[in-house]
Protein backbone atom coordinates (compact mmCIF):
# COMPACT_ATOMS: atom_id res chain seq x y z
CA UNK A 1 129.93 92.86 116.02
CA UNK A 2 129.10 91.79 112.49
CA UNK A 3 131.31 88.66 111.01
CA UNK A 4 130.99 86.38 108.20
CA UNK A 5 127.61 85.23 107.23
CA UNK A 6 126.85 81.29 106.67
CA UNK A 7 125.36 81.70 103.11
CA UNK A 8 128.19 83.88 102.37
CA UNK A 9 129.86 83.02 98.92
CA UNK A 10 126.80 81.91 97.71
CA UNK A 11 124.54 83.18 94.76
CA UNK A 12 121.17 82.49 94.50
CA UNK A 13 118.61 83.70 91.44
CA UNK A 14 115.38 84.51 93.09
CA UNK A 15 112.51 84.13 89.72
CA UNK A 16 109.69 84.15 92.41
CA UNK A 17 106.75 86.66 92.60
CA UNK A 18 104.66 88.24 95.59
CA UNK A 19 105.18 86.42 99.07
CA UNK A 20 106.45 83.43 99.69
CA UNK A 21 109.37 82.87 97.21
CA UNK A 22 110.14 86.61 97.76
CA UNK A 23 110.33 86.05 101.41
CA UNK A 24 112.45 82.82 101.47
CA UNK A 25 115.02 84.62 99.41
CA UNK A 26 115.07 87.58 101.32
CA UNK A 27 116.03 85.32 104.35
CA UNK A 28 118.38 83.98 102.11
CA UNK A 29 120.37 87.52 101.61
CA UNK A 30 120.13 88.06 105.63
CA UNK A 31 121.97 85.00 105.86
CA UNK A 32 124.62 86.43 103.58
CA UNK A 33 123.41 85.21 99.93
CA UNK A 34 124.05 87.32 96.75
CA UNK A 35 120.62 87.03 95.69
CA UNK A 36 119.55 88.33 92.08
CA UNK A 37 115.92 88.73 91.81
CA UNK A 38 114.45 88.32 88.39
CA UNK A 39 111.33 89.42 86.93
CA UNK A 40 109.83 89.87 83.84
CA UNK A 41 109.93 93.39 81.72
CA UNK A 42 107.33 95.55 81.74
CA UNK A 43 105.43 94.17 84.93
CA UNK A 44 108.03 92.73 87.28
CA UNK A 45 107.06 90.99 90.56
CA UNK A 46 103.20 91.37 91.59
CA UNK A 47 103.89 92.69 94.39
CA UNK A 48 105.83 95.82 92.96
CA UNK A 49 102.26 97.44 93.13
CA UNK A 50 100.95 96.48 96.73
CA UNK A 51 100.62 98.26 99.78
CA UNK A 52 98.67 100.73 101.40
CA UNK A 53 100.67 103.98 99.94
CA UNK A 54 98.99 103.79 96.36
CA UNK A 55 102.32 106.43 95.05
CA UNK A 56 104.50 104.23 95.94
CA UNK A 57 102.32 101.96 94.09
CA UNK A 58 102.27 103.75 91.17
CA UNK A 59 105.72 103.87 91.03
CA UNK A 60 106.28 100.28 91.55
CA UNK A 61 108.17 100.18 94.42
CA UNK A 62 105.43 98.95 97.02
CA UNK A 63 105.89 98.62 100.23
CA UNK A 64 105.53 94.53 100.17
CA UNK A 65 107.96 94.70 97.55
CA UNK A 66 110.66 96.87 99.56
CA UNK A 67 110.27 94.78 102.55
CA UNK A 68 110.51 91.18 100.65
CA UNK A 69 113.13 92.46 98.39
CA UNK A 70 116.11 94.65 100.31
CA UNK A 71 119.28 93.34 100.02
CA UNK A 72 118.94 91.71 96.27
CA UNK A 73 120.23 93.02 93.33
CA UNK A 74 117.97 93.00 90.48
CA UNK A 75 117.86 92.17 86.65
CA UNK A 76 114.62 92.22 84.09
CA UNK A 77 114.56 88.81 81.43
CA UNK A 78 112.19 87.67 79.07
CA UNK A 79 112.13 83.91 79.69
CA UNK A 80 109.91 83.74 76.71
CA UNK A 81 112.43 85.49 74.14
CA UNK A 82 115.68 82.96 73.15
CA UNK A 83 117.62 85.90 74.31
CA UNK A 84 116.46 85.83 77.70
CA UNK A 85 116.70 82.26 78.35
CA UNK A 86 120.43 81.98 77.17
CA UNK A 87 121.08 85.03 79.53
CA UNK A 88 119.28 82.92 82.72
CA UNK A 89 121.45 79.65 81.84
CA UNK A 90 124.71 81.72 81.67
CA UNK A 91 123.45 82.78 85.28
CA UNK A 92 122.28 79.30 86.27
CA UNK A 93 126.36 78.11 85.41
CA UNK A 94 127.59 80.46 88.11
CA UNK A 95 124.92 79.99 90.54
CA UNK A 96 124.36 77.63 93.31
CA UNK A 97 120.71 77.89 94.08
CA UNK A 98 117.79 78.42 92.05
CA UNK A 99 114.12 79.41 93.54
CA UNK A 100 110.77 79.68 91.64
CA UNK A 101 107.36 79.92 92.65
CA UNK A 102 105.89 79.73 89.19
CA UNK A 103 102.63 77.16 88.66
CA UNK A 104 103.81 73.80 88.31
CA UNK A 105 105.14 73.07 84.48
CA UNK A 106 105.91 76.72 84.03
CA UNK A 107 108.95 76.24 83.71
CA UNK A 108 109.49 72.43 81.61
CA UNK A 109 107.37 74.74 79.01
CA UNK A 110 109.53 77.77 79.21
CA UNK A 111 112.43 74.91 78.29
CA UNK A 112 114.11 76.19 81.61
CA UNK A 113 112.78 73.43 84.43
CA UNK A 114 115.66 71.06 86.69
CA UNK A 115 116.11 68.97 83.78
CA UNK A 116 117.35 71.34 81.47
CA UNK A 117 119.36 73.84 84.07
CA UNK A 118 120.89 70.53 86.06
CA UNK A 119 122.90 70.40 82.79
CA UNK A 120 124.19 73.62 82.61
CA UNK A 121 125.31 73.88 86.55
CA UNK A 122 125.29 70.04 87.44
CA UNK A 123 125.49 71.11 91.37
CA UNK A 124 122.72 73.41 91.04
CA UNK A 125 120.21 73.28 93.78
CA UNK A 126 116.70 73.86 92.67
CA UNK A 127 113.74 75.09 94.65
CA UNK A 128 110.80 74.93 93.85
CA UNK A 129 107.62 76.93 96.22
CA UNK A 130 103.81 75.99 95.16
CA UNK A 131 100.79 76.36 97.55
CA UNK A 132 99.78 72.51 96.91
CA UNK A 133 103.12 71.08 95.72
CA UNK A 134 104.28 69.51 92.32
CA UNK A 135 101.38 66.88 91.36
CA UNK A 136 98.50 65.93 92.54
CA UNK A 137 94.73 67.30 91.51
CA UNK A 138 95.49 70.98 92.99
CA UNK A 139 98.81 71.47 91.46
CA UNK A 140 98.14 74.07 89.36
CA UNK A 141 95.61 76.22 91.84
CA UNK A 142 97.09 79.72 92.57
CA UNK A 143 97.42 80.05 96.76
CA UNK A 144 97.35 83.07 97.55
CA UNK A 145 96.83 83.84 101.33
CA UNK A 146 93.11 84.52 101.17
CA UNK A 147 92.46 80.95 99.54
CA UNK A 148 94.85 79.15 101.90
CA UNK A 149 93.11 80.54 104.88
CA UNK A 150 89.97 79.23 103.28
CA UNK A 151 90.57 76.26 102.40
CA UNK A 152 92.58 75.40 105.79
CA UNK A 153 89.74 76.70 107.92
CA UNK A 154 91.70 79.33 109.57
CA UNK A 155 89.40 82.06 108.13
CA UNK A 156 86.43 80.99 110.35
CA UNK A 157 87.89 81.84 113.49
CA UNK A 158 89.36 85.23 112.73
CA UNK A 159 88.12 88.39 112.52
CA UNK A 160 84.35 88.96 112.61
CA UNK A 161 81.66 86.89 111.22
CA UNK A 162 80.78 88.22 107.47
């Protein structure tokens, strides 16, 4: 028996890429979210061209991207083009939650960072995913899997040596 969800009635804009924000938002729409995932024209999420079947590759619909992404509905926006932004902050006013996994500062450059979308949608809650957080001398590192299993050690004990 299927009843109400607990994020039901909720809307959250998903502007994260590949794995983890992708992931977090997908639990998100289990849990009953309207989640709107958007990415960028022309390219879209990274992940739109991995997994092992290289035509659904080609086609932008790989398989890491089906499983992160089911459930969402989907818009492209140039956050670079005037146009674009002022279509995200008419989003952001009818939203509750807001989840990026851009570098830190992507976003205070693209004019479109807490600051400025706490003002449009005061009660906006803002999340924001980075492999080594929001300051400090990594900040800006990418952390993809391969480089957080090195760095954490992890790598040394699995698989075989070389």
């Amino acid at each position: 028996m299927s009843g109400p969800k607990s994020l039901s009635g909720i809307t959250v804009l998903d502007l994260t890429n590949v794995l983890a924000g992708p992931f977090c938002c997908h639990q998100l729409a289990h849990m009953g979210a309207d989640v709107i995932k958007v990415e960028a024209p022309g390219r879209g999420d990274l992940a739109r061209q991995l997994g092992a079947d290289m035509e659904l590759n080609e086609k932008l619909m790989g398989v890491s991207f089906m499983a992160q992404n089911a459930g969402k509905r989907s818009i492209t926006l140039n956050l670079k083009d005037p146009r674009g932004k002022e279509i995200l902050k008419k989003l952001v006013a009818k939203a509750d939650v807001l989840v990026e996994n851009f570098r830190p500062g992507v976003m205070d450059r693209l004019e479109l960072g807490y600051d400025v979308l706490s003002k449009v949608n005061p009660g906006l809650v803002y999340c924001a995913i980075s492999g080594f957080g929001q300051s400090g001398p990594m900040k800006k590192l990418p952390a993809y899997d391969q480089i957080v299993q090195g760095l954490s050690g992890i790598m040394t004990i699995t698989g075989e040596e070389g």
